[in-house]
Protein backbone atom coordinates (compact mmCIF):
# COMPACT_ATOMS: atom_id res chain seq x y z
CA UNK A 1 15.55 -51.10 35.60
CA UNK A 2 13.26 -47.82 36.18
CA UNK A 3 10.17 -47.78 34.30
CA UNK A 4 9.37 -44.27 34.73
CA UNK A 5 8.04 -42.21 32.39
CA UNK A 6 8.81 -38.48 32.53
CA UNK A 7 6.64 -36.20 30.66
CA UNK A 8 8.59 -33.65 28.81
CA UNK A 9 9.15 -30.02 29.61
CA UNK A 10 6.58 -27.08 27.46
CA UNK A 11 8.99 -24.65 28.25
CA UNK A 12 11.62 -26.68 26.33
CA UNK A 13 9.76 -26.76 23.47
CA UNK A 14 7.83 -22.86 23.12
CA UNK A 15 5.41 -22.70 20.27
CA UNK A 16 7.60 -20.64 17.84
CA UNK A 17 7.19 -17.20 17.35
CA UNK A 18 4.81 -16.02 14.77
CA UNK A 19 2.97 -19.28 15.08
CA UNK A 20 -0.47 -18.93 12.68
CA UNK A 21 -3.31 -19.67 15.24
CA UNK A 22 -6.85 -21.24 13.36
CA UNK A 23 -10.54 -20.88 14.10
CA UNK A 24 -12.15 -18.59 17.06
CA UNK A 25 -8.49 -17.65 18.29
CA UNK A 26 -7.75 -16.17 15.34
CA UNK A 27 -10.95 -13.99 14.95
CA UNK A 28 -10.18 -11.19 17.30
CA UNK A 29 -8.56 -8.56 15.72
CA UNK A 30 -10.30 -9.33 12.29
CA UNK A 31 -13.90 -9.22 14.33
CA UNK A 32 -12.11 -5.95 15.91
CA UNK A 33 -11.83 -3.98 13.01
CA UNK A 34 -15.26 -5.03 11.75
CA UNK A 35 -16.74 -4.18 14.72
CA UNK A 36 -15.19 -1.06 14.60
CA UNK A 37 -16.52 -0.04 10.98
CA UNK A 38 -19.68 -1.37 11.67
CA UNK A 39 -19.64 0.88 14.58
CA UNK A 40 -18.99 4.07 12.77
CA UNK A 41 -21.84 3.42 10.39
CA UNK A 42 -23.80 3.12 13.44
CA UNK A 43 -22.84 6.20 14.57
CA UNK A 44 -23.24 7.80 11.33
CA UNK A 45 -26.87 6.48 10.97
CA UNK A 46 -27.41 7.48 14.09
CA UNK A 47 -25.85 11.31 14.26
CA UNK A 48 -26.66 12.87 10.73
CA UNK A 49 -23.78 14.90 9.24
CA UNK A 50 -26.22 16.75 7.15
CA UNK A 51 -27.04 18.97 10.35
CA UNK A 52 -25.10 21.82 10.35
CA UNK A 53 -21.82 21.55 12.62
CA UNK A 54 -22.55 17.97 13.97
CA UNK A 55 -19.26 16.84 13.13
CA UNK A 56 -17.35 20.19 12.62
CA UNK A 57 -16.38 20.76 8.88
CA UNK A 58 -13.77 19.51 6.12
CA UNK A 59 -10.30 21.22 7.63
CA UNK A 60 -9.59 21.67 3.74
CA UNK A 61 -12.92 23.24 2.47
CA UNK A 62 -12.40 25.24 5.70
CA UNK A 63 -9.53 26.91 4.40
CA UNK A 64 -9.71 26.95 0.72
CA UNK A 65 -13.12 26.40 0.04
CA UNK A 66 -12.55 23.71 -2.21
CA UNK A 67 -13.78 20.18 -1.78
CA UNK A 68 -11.40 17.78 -1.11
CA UNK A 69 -11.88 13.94 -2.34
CA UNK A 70 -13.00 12.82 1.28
CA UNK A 71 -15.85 16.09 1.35
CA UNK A 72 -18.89 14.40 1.79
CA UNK A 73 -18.13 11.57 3.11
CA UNK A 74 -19.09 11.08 6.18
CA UNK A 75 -23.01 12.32 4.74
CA UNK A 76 -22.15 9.39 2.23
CA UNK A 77 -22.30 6.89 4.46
CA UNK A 78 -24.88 8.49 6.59
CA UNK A 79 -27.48 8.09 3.23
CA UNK A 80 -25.52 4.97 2.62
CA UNK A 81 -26.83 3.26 6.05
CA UNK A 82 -30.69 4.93 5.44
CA UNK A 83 -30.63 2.68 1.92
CA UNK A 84 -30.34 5.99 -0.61
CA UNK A 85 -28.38 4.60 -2.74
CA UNK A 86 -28.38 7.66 -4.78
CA UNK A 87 -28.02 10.37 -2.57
CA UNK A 88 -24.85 8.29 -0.87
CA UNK A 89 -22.92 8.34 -4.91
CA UNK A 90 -24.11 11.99 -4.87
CA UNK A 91 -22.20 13.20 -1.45
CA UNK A 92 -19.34 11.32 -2.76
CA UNK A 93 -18.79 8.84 -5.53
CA UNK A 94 -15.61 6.79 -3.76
CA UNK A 95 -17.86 6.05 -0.50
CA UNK A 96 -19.89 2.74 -1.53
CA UNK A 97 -16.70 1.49 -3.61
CA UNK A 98 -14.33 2.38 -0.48
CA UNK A 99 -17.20 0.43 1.86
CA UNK A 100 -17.22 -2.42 -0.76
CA UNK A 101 -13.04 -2.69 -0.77
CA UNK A 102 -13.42 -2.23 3.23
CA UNK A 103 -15.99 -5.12 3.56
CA UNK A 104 -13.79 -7.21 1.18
CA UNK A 105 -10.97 -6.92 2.56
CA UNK A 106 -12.12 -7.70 6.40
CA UNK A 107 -14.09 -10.70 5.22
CA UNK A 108 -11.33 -12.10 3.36
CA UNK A 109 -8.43 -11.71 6.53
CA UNK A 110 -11.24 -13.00 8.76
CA UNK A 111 -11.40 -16.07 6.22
CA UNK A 112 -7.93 -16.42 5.91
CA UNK A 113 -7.70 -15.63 9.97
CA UNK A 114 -9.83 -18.71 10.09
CA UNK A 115 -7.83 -21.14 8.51
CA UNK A 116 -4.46 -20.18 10.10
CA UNK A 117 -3.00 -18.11 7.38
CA UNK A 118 -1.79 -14.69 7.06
CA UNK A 119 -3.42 -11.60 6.35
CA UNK A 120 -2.94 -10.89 2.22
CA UNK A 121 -2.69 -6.94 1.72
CA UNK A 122 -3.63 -6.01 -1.74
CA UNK A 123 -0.57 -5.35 -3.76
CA UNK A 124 -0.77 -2.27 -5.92
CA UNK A 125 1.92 -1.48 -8.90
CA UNK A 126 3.50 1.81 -9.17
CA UNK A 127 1.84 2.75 -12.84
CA UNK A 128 -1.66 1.63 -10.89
CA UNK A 129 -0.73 4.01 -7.87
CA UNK A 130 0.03 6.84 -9.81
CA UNK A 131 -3.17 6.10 -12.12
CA UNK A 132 -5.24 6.58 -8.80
CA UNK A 133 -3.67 9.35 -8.03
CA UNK A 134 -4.48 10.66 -11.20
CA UNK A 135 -8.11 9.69 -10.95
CA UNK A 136 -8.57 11.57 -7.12
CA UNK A 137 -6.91 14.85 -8.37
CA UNK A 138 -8.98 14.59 -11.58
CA UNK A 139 -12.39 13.92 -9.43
CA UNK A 140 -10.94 17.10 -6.75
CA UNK A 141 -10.55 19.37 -9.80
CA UNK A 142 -14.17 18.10 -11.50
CA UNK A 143 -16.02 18.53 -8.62
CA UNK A 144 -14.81 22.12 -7.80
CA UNK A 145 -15.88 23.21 -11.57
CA UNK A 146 -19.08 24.31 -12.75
CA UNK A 147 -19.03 21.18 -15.07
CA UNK A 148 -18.96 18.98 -11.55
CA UNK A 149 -21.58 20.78 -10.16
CA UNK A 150 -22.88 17.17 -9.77
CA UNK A 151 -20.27 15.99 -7.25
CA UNK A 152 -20.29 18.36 -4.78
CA UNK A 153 -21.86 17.39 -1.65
CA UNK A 154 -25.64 17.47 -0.43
């Protein structure tokens, strides 16, 4: 009788497809995209949009001169990373609570990356969709009105 033990074949059994990978493997492309946002508030703290024509203009304000909901931005986050709190709400009011939903939803897919489960995208109705919509036409309108004097950019 043979007593040999043969050792079975990996390419008989492949790890399935769209197997979850756990711990450090499954950082990268969370740690990617983190790396990339912190990276563009580096740049922004380091290059100040306030000076005129460092990063071009708003294509929209450019030809309507009206603000759009994204005017201001980009000096947003440039007070944002100084610590003016203030003066970031005052470029534009949907910068620190975009940043918040940004950092929330990286360090929850990097959590969830972690532990070998998939990425959970926020699910938004389509009464709350059109609500926001509402809400960013209402703020583009208020801000281009002598009433929202206060929301324009500085």
């Amino acid at each position: 009788m043979e007593t040999t033990h043969v050792a079975s074949d990996p390419a008989a059994h492949p790890e399935p497809e769209g197997a979850n990978r756990s711990g450090w493997r499954a950082l990268g492309v969370p740690l990617l995209v983190a790396g990339v946002g912190i990276g563009a508030a580096v740049l922004l703290h380091f290059r100040d949009p306030h000076s005129e024509g460092s990063y071009g203009i708003c294509p929209v304000y450019g030809l309507t001169g009206y603000y759009c909901p994204g005017c201001g931005g980009l000096r947003a986050m440039h007070n944002l990373t100084d610590g003016h709190l203030i003066d970031s709400l005052h470029s534009n009011v949907l910068a620190v609570p975009l940043v918040l939903a940004f950092v929330l939803l990286v360090s929850d897919w990097s959590v969830r990356a972690w532990r070998g489960q998939r990425m959970r995208l926020p699910r938004i109705g389509r009464s709350t969709m059109w609500v926001i919509f509402g809400l960013f036409a209402v703020y583009s309108v208020l801000r281009n009105t002598p009433w929202g004097s206060w929301l324009t950019p500085v």
